[in-house]
C-alpha atoms as a PDB file:
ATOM      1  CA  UNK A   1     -60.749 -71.933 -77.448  1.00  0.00           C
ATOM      2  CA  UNK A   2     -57.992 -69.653 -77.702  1.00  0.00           C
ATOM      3  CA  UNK A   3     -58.339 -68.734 -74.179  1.00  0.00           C
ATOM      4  CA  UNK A   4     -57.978 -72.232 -73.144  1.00  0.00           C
ATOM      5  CA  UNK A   5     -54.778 -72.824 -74.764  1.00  0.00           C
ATOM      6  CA  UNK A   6     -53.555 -69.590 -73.598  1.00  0.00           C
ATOM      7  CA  UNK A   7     -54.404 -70.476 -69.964  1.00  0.00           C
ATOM      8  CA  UNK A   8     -52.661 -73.938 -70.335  1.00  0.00           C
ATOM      9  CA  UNK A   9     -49.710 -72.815 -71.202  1.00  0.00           C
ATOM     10  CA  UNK A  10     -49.277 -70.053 -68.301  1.00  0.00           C
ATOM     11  CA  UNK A  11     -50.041 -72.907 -66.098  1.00  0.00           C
ATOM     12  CA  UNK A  12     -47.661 -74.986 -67.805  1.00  0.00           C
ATOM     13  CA  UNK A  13     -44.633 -72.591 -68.200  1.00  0.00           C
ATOM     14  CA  UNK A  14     -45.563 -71.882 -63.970  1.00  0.00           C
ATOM     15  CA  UNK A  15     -45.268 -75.123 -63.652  1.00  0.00           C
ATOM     16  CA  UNK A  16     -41.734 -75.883 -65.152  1.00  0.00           C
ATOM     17  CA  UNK A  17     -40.327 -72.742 -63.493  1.00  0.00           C
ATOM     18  CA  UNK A  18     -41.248 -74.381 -60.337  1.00  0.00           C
ATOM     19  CA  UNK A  19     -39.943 -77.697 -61.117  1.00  0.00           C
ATOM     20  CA  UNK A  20     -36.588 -75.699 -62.248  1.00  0.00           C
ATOM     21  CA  UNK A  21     -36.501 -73.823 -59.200  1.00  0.00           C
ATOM     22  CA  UNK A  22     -36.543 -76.205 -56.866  1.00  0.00           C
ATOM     23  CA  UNK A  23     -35.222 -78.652 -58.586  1.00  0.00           C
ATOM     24  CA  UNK A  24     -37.916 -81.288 -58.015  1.00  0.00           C
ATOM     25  CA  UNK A  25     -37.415 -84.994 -58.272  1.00  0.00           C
ATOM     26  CA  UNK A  26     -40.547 -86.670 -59.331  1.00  0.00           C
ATOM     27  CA  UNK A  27     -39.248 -89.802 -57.693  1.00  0.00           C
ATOM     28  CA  UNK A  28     -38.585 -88.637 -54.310  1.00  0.00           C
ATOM     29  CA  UNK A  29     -41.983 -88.586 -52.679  1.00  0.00           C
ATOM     30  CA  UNK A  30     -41.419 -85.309 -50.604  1.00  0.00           C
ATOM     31  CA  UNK A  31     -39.930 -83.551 -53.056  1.00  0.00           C
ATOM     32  CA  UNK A  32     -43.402 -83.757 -55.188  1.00  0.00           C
ATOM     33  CA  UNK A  33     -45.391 -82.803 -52.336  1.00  0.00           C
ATOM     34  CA  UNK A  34     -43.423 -79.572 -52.059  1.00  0.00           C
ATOM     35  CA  UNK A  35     -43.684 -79.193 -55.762  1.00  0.00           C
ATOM     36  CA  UNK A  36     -47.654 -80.080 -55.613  1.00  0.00           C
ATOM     37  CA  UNK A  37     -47.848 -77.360 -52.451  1.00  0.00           C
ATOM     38  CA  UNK A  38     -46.012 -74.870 -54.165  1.00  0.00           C
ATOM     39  CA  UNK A  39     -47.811 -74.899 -57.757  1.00  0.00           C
ATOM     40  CA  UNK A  40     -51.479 -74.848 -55.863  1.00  0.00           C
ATOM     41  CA  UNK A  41     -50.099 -71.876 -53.937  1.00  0.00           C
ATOM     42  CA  UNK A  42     -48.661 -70.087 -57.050  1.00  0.00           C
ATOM     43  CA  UNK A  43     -52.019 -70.695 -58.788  1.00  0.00           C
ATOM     44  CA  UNK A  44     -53.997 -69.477 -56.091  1.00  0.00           C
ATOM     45  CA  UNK A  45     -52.136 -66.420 -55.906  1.00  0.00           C
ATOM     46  CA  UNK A  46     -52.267 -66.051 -59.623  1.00  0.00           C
ATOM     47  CA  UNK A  47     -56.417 -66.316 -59.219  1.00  0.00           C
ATOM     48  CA  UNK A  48     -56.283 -63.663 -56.450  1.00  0.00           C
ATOM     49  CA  UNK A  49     -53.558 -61.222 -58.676  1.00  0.00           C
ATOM     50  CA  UNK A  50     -56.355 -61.452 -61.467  1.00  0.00           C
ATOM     51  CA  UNK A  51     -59.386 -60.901 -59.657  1.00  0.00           C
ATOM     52  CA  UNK A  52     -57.460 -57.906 -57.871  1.00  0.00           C
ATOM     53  CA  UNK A  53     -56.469 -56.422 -61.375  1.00  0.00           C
ATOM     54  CA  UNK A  54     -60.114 -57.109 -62.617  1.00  0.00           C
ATOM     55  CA  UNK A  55     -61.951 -54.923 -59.778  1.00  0.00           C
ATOM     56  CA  UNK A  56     -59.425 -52.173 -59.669  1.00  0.00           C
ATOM     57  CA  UNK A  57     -59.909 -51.894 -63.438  1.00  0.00           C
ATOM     58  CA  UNK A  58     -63.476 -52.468 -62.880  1.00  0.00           C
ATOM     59  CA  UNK A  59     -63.458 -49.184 -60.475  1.00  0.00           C
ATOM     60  CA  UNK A  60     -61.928 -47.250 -62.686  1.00  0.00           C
ATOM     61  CA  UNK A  61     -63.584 -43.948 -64.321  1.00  0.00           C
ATOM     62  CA  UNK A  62     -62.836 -45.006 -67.979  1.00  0.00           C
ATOM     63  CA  UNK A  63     -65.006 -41.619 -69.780  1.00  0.00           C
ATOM     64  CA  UNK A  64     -64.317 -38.036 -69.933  1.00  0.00           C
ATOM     65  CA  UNK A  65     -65.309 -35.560 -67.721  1.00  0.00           C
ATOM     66  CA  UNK A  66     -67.652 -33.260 -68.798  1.00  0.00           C
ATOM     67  CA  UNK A  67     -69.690 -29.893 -67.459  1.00  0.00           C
ATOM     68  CA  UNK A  68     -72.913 -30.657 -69.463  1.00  0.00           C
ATOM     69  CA  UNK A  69     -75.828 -30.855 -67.324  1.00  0.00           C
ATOM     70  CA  UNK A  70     -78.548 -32.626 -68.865  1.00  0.00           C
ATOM     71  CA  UNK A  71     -82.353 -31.199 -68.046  1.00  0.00           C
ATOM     72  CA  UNK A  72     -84.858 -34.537 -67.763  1.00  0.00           C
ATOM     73  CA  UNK A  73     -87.576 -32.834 -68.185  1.00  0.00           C
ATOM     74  CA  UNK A  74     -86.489 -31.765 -71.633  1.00  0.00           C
ATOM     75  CA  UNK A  75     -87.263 -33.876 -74.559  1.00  0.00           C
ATOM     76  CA  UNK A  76     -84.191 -35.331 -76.093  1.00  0.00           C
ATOM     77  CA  UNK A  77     -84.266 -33.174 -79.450  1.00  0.00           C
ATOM     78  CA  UNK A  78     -83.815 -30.266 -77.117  1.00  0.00           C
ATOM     79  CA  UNK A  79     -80.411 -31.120 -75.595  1.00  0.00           C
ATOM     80  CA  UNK A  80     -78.827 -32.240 -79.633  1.00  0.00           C
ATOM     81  CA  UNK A  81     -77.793 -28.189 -79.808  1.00  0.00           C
ATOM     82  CA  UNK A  82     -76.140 -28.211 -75.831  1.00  0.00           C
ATOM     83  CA  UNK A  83     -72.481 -28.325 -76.588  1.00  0.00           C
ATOM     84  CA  UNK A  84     -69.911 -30.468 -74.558  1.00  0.00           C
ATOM     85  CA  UNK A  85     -66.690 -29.753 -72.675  1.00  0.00           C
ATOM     86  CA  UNK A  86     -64.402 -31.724 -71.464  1.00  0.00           C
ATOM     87  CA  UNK A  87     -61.979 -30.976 -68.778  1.00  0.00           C
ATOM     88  CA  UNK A  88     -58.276 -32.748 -69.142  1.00  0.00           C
ATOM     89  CA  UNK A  89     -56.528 -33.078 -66.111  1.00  0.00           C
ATOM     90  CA  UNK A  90     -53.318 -30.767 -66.371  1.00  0.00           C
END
């Protein structure tokens, strides 16, 4: 629910900064269309900003590098004594 209300608002607040920007006049026909045209253009943009964010941070390696090499053909209580190191980048 939370979500919701947060997405309504961005929407909204998009909305009046368009409506301030150009200055729209709800009772001049053209002037809505332009308003209408810009908003679904904004929002679509705003979809394609998110799902652009989403994949890069998606791609992203998000865990440590390490040198352990793991042996599958060792039982697991083998490999509890192998020791781990991780490389920072400098």
């Amino acid at each position: 629910m939370k979500w919701v209300i947060i997405i309504m608002i961005i929407l909204f607040l998009g909305a009046f900064y368009i409506v301030r920007e150009q200055q729209t006049n709800f009772k001049n026909l053209n002037s809505v269309y332009g308003f209408g045209k810009t908003y679904v253009k904004w929002v679509g943009q705003l979809g394609k900003n998110i799902t652009a964010l989403v994949v890069s941070a998606y791609k992203m390696k998000w865990l440590p590098y390490t040198n352990q090499q793991v042996n599958n053909n060792q039982p697991n209580n083998q490999n509890l004594n192998n020791s781990v190191t991780i490389n920072l980048p400098t």
